[in-house]
PDB file of N, CA and C in Angstrom:
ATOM      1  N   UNK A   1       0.851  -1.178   0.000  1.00  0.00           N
ATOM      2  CA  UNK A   1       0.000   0.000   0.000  1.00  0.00           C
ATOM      3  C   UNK A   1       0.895   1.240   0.000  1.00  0.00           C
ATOM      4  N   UNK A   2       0.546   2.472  -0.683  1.00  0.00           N
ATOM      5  CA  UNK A   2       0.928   3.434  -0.890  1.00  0.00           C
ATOM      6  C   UNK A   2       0.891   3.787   0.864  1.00  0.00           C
ATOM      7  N   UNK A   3       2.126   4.728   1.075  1.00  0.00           N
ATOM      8  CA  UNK A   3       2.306   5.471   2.281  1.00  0.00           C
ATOM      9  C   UNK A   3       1.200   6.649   2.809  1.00  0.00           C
ATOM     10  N   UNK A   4       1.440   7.224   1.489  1.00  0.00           N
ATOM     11  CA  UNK A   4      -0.088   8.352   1.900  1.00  0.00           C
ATOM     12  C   UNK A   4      -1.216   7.563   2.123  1.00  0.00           C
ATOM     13  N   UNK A   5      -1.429   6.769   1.156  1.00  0.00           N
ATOM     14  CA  UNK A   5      -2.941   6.340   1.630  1.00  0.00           C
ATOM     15  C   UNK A   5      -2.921   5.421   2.966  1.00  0.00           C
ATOM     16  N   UNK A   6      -1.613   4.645   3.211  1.00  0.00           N
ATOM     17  CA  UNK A   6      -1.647   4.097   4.438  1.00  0.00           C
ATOM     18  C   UNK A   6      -2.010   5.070   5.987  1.00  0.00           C
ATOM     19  N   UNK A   7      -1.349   6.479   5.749  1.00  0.00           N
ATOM     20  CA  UNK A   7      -1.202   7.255   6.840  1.00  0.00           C
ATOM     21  C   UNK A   7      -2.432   8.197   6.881  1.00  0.00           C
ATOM     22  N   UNK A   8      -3.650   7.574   5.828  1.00  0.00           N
ATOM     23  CA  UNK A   8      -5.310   8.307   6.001  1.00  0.00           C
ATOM     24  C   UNK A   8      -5.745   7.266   6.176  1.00  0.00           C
ATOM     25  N   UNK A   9      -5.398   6.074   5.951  1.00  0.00           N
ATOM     26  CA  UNK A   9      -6.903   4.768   6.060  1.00  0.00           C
ATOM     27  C   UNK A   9      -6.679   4.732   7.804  1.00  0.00           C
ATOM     28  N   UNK A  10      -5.362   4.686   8.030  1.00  0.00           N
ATOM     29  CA  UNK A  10      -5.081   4.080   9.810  1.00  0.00           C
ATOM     30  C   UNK A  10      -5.196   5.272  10.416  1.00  0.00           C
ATOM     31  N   UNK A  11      -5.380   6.903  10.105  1.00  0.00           N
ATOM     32  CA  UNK A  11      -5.770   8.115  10.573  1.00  0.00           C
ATOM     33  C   UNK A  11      -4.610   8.472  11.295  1.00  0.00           C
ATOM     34  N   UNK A  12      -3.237   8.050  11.197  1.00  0.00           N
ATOM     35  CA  UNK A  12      -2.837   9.021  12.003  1.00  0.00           C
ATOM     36  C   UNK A  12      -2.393   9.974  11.070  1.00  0.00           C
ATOM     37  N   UNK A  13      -2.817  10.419  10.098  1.00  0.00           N
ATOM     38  CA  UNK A  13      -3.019  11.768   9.632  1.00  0.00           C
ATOM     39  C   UNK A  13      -4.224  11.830   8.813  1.00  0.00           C
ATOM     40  N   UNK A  14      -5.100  12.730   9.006  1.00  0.00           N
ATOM     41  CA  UNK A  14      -6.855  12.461   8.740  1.00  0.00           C
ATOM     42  C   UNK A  14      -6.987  12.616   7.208  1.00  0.00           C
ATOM     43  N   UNK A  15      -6.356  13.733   6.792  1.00  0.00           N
ATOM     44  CA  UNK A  15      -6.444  13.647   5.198  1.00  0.00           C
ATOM     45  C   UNK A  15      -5.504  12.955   4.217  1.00  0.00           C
ATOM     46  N   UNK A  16      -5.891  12.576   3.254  1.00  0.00           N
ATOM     47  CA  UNK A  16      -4.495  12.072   2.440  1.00  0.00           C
ATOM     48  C   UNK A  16      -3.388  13.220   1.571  1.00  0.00           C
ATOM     49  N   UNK A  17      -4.406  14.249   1.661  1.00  0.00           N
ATOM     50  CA  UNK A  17      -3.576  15.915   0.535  1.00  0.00           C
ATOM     51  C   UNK A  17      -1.982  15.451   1.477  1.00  0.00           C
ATOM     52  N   UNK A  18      -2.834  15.970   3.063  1.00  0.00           N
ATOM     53  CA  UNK A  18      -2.240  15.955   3.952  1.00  0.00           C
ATOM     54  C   UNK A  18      -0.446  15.340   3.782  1.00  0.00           C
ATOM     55  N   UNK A  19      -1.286  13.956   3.849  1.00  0.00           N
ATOM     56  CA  UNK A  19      -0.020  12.712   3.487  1.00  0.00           C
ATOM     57  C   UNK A  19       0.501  12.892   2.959  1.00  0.00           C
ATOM     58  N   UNK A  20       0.516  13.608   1.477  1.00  0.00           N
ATOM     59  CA  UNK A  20       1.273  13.398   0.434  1.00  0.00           C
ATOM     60  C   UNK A  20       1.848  14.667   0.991  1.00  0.00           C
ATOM     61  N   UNK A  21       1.771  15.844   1.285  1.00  0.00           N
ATOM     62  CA  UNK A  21       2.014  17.208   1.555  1.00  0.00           C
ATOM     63  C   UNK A  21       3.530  16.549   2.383  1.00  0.00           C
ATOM     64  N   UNK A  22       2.707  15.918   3.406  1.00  0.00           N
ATOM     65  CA  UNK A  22       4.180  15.758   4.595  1.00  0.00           C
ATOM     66  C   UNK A  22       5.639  15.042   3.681  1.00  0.00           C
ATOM     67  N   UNK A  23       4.941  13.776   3.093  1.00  0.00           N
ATOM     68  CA  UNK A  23       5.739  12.469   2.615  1.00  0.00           C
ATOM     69  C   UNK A  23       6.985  13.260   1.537  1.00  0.00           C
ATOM     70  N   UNK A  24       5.832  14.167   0.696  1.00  0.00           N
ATOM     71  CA  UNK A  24       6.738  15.256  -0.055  1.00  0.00           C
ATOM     72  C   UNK A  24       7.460  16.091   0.275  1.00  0.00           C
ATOM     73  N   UNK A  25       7.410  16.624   1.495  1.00  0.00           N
ATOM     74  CA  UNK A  25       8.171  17.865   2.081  1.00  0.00           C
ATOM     75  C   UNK A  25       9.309  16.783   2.959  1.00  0.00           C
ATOM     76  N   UNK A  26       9.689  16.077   2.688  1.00  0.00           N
ATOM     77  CA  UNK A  26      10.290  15.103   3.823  1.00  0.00           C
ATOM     78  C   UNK A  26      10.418  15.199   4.965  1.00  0.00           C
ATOM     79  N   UNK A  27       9.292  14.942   5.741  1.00  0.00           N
ATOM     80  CA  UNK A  27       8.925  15.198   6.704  1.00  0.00           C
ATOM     81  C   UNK A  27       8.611  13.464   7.483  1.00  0.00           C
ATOM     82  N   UNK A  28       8.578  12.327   6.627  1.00  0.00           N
ATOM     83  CA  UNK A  28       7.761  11.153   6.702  1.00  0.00           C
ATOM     84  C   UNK A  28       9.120  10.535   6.320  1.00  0.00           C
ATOM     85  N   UNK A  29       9.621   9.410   7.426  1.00  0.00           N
ATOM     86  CA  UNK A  29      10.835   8.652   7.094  1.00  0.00           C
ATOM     87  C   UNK A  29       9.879   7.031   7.272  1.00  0.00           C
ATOM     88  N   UNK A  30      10.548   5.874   6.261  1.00  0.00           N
ATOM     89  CA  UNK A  30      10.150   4.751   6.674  1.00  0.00           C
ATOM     90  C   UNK A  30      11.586   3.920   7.200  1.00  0.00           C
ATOM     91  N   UNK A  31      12.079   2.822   8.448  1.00  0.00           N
ATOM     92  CA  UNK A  31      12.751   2.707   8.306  1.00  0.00           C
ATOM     93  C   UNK A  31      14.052   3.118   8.683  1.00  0.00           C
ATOM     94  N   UNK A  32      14.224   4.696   8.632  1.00  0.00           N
ATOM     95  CA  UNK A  32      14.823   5.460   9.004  1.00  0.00           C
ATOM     96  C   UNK A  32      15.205   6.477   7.317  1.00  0.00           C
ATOM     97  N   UNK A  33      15.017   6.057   6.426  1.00  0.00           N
ATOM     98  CA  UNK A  33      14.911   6.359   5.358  1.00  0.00           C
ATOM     99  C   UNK A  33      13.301   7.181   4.857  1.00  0.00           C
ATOM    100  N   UNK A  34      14.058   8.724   4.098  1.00  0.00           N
ATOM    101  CA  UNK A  34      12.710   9.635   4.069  1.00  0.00           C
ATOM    102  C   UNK A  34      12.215   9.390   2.497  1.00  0.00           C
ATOM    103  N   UNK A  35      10.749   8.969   2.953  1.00  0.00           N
ATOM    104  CA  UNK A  35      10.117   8.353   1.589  1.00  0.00           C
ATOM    105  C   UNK A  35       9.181   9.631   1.122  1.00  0.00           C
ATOM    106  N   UNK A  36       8.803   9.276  -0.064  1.00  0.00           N
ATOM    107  CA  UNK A  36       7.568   9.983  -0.692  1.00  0.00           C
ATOM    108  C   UNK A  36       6.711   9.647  -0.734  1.00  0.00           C
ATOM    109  N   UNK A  37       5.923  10.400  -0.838  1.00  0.00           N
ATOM    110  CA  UNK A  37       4.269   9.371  -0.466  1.00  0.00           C
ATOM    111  C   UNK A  37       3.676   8.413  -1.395  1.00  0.00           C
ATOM    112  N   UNK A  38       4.185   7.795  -2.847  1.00  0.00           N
ATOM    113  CA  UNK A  38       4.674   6.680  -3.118  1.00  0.00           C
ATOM    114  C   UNK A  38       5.018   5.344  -2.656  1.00  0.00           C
ATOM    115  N   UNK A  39       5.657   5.486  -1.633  1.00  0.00           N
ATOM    116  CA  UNK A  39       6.300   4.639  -0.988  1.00  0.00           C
ATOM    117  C   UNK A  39       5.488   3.356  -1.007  1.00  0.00           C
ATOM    118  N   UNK A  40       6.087   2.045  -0.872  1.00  0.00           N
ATOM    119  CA  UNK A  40       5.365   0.813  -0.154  1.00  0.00           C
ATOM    120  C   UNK A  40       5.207   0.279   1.344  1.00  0.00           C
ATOM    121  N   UNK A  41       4.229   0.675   1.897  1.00  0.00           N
ATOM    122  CA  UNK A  41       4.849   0.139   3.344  1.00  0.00           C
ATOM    123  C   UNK A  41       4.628  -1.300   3.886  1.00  0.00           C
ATOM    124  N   UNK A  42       4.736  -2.185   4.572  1.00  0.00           N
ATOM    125  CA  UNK A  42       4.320  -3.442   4.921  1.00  0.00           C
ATOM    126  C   UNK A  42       4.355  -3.550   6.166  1.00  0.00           C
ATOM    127  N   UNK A  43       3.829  -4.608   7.125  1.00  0.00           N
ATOM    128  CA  UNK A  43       3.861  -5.034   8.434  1.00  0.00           C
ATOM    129  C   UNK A  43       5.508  -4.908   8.989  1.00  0.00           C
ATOM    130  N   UNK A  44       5.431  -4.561   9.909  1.00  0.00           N
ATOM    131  CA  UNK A  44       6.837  -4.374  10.305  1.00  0.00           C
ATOM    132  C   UNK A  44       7.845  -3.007  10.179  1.00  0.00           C
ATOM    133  N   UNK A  45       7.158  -2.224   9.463  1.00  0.00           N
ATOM    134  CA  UNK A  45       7.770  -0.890   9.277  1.00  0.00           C
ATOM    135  C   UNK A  45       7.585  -0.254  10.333  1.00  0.00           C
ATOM    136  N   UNK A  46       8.476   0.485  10.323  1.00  0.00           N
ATOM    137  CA  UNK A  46       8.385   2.091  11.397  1.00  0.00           C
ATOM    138  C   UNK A  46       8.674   3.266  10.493  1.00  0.00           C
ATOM    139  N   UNK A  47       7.827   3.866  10.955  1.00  0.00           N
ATOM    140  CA  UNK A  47       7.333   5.246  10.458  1.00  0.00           C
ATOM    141  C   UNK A  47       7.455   6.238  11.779  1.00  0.00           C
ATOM    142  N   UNK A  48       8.413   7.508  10.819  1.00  0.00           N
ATOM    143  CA  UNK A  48       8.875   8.334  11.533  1.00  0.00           C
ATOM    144  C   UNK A  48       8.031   9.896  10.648  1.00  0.00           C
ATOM    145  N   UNK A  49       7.234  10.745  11.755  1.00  0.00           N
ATOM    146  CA  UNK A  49       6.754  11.722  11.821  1.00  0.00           C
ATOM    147  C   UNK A  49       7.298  13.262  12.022  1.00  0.00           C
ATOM    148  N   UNK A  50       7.324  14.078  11.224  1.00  0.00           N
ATOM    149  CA  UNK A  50       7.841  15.563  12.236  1.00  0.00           C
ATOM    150  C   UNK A  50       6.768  16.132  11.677  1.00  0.00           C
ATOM    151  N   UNK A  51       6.464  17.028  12.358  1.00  0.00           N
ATOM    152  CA  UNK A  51       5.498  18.078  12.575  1.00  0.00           C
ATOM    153  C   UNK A  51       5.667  19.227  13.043  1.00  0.00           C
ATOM    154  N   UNK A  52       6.378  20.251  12.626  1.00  0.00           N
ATOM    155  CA  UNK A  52       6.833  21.430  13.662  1.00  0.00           C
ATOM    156  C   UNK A  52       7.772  20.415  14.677  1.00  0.00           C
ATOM    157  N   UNK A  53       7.516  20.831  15.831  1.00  0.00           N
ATOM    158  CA  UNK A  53       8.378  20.500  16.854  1.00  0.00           C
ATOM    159  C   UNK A  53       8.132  18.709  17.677  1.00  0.00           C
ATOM    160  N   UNK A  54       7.277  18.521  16.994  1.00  0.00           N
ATOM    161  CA  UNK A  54       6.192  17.332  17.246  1.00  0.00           C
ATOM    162  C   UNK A  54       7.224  15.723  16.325  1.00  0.00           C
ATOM    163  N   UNK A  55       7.466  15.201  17.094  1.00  0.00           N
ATOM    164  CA  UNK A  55       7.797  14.013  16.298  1.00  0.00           C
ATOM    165  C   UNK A  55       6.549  12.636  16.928  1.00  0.00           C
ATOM    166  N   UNK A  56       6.495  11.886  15.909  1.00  0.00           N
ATOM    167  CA  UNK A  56       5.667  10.336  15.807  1.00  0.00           C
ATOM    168  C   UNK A  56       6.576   8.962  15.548  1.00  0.00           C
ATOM    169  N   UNK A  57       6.802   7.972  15.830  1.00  0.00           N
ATOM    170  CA  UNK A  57       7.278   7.047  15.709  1.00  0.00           C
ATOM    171  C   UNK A  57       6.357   5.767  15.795  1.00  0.00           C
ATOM    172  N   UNK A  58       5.990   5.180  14.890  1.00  0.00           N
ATOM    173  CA  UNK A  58       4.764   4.443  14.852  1.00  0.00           C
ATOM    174  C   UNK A  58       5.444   3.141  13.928  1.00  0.00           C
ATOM    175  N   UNK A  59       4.866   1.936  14.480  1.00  0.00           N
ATOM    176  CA  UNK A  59       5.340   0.566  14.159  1.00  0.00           C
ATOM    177  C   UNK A  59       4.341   0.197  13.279  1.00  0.00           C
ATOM    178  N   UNK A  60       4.367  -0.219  12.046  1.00  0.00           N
ATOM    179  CA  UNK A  60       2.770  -0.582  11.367  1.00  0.00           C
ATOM    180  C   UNK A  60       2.557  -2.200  11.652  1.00  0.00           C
ATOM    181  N   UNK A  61       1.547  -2.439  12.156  1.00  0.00           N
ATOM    182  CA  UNK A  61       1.100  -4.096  12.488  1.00  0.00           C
ATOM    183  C   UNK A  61      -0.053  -4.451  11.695  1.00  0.00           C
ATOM    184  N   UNK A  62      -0.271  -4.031  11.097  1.00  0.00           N
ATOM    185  CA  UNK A  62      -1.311  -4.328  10.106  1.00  0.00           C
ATOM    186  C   UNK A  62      -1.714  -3.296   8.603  1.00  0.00           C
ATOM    187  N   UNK A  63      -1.469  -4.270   7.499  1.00  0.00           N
ATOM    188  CA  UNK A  63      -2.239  -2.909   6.091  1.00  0.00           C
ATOM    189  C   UNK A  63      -3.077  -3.612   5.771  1.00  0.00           C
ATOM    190  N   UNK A  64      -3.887  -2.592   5.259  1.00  0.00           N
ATOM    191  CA  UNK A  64      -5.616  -2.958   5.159  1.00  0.00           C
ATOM    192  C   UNK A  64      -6.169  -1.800   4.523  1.00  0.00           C
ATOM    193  N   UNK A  65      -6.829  -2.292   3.470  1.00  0.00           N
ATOM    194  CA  UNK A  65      -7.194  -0.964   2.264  1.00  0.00           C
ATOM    195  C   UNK A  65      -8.661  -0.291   3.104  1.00  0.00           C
ATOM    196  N   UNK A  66      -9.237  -1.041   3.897  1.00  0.00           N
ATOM    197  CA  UNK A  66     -10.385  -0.685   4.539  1.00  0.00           C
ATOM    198  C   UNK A  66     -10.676  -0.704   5.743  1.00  0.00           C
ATOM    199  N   UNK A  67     -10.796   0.096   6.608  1.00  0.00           N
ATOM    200  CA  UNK A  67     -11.153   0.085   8.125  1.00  0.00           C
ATOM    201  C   UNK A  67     -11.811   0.915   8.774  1.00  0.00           C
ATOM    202  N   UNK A  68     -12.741   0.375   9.524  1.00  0.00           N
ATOM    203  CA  UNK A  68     -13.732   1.746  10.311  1.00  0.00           C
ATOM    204  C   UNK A  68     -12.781   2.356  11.276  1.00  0.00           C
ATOM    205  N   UNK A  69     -13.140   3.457  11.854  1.00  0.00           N
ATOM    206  CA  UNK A  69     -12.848   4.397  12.609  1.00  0.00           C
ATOM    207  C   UNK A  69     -12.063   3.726  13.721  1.00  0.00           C
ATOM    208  N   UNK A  70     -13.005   2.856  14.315  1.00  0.00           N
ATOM    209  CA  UNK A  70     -13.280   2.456  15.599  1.00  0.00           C
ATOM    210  C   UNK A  70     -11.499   1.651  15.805  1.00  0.00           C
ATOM    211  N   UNK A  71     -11.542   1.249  14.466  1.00  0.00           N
ATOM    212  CA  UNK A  71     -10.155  -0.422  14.465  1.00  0.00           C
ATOM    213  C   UNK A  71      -9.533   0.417  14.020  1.00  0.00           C
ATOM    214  N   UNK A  72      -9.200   1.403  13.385  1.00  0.00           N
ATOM    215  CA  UNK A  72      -7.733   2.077  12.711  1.00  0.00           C
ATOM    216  C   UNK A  72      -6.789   2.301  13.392  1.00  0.00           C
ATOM    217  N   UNK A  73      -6.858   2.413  14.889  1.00  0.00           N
ATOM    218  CA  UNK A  73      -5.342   2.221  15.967  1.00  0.00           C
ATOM    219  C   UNK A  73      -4.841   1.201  15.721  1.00  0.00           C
ATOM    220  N   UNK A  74      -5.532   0.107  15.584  1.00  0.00           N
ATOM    221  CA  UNK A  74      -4.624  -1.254  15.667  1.00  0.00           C
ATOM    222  C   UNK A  74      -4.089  -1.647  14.319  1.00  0.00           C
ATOM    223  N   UNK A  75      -3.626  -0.567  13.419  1.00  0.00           N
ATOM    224  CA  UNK A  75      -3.200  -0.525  12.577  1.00  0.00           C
ATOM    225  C   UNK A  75      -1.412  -0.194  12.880  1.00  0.00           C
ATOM    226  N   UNK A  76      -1.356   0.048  14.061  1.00  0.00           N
ATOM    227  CA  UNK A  76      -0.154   0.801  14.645  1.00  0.00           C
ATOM    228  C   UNK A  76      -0.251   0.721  15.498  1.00  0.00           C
ATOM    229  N   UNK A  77       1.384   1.050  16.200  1.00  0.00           N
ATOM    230  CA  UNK A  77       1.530   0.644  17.262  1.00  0.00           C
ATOM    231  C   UNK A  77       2.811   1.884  17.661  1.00  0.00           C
ATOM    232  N   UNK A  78       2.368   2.570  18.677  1.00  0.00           N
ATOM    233  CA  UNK A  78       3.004   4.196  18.586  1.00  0.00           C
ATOM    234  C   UNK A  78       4.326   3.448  19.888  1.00  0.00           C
ATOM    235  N   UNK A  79       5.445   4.075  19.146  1.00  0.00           N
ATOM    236  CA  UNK A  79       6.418   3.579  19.509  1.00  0.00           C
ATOM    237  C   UNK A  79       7.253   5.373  20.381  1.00  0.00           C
ATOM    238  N   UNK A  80       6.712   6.239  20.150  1.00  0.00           N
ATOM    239  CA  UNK A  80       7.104   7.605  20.628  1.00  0.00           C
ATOM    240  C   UNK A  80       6.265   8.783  19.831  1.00  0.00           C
ATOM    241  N   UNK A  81       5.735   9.480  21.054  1.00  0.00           N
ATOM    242  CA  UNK A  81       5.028  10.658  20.427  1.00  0.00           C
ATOM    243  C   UNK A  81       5.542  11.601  21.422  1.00  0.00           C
ATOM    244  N   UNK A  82       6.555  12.387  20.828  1.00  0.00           N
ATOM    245  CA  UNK A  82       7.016  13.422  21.762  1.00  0.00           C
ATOM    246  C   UNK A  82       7.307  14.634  21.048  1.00  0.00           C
ATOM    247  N   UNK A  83       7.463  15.628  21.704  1.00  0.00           N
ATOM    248  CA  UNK A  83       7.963  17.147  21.271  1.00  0.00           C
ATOM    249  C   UNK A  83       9.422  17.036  21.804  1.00  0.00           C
ATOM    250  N   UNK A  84       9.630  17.072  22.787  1.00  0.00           N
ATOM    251  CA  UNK A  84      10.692  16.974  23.273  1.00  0.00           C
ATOM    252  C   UNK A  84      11.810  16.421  22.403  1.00  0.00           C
ATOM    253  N   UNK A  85      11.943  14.982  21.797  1.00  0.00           N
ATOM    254  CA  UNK A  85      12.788  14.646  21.593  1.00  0.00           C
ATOM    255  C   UNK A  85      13.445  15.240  20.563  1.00  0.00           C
ATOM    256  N   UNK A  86      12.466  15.756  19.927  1.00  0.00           N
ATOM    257  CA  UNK A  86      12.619  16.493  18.378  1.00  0.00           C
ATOM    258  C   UNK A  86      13.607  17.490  18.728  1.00  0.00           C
ATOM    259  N   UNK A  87      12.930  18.221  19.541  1.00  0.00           N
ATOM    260  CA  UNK A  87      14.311  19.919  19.998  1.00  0.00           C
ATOM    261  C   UNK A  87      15.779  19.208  20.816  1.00  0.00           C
ATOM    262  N   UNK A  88      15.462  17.950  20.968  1.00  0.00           N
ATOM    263  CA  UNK A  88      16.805  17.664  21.240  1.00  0.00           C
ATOM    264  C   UNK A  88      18.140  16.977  20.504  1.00  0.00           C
ATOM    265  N   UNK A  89      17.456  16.392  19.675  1.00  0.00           N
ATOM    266  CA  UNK A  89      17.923  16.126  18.269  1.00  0.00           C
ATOM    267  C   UNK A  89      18.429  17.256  17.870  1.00  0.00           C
ATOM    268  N   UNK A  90      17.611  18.206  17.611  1.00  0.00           N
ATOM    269  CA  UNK A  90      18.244  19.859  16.757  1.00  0.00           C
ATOM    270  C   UNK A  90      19.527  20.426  17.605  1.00  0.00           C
TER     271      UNK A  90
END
């Protein structure tokens, strides 16, 4: 599955413009490697987030072209959601 559309079906980013916006601005690493929203992702990836000062680190445990609201967490598995670590990195 495409990265953008992976990072709107499992919501942790609500739109897909969105997705592609971040994946393109390299902002979206898979791996540790910064993809485009192109990308392929599979079970077992980690996906790395920045956002302003905001970083995400999220494990994917499941792709799935379809999912209600309710199940789209267990699409992931958040491995670090911090601000902090980000300004310390810089």
């Amino acid at each position: 599955m495409r990265l953008d559309k992976y990072l709107k079906v499992s919501r942790i980013i609500k739109r897909r413009t969105v997705a592609k916006e971040a994946c393109d601005g390299g902002r979206v690493s898979i791996n540790g490697k910064v993809a485009k929203a192109g990308a392929e992702v599979k079970e077992g990836d980690v996906l790395e987030i920045r956002f302003g000062a905001r970083l995400g680190r999220y494990q994917i445990t499941d792709v799935r072209e379809v999912v209600r609201k309710e199940s789209a967490a267990e699409m992931y598995r958040v491995l670090e959601e911090d601000e902090e670590t980000l300004r310390q990195r810089q």
